[in-house]
Protein backbone atom coordinates (compact mmCIF):
# COMPACT_ATOMS: atom_id res chain seq x y z
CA UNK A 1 101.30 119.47 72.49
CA UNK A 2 100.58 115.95 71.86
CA UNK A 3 104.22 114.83 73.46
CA UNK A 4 102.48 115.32 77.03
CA UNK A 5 99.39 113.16 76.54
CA UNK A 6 100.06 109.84 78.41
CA UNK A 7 98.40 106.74 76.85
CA UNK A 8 98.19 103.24 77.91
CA UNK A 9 97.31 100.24 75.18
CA UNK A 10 96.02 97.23 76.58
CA UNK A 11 95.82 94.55 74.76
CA UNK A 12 96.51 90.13 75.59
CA UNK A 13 98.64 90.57 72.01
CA UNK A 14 101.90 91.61 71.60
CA UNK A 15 102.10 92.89 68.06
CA UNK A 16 98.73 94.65 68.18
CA UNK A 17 100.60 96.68 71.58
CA UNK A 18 103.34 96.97 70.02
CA UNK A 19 101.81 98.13 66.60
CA UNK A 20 99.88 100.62 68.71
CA UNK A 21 102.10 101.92 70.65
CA UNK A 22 104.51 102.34 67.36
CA UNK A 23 101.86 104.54 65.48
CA UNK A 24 101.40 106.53 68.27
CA UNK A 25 105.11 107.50 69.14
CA UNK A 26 105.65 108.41 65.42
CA UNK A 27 102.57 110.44 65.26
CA UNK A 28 104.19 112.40 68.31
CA UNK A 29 102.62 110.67 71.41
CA UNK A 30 106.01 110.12 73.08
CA UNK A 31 104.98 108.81 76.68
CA UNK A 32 103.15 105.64 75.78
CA UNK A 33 102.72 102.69 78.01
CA UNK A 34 101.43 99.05 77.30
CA UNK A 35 99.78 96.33 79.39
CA UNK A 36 98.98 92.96 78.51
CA UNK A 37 96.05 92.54 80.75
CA UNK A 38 93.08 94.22 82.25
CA UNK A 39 94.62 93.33 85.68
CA UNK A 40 98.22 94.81 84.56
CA UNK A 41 96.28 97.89 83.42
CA UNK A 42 94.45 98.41 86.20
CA UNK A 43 97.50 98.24 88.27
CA UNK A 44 99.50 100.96 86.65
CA UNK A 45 95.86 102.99 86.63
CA UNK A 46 96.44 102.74 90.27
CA UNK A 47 100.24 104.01 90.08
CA UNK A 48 99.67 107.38 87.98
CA UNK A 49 97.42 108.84 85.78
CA UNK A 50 96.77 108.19 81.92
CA UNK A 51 94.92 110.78 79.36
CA UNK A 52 93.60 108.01 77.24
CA UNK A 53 93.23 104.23 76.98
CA UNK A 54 93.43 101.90 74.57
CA UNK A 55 91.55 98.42 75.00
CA UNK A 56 90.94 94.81 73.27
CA UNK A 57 87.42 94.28 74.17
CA UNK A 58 88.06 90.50 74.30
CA UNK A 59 90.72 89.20 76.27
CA UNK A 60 90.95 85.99 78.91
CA UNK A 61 90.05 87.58 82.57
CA UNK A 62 89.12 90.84 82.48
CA UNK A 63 87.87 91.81 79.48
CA UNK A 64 88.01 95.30 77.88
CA UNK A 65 84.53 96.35 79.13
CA UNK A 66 84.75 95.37 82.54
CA UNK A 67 88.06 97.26 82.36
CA UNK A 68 87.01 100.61 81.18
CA UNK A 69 84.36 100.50 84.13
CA UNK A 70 87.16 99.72 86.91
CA UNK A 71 89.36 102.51 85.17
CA UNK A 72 86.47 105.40 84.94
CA UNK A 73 86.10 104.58 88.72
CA UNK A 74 89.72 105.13 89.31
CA UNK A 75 90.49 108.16 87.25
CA UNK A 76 86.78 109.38 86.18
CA UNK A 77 88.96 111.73 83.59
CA UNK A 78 90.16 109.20 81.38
């Protein structure tokens, strides 16, 4: 059931999170979690573990490439 997956959305804007993370709860995804950096993302990475993630590609720091390959190292699974 799709209530289980856990997703996080990164992204450096708030109403494309937000926006995200709306269409996803109503289209039954109820245990999504947002992060407005690559840094912020990788530090909840760290804390538990996510079924799918959701990236900008452009953002100021770490951008969304650089933060998929941190995050497959982490949790290869994602």
């Amino acid at each position: 059931m799709s209530d289980k997956k856990r997703i996080l959305v990164v992204d450096d804007e708030w109403v494309m999170r937000d926006s995200l993370k709306e269409w996803l709860v109503a289209e039954g995804f109820a245990s999504v979690q947002m992060a407005e950096s690559g840094a912020q993302a990788l530090e909840m990475l760290s804390e538990s573990a996510f079924d799918l993630m959701l990236t900008d590609i452009k953002m100021p720091g770490m951008d969304g490439v650089e933060l998929l390959e941190k995050a497959k190292q982490m949790q290869p699974e994602l």
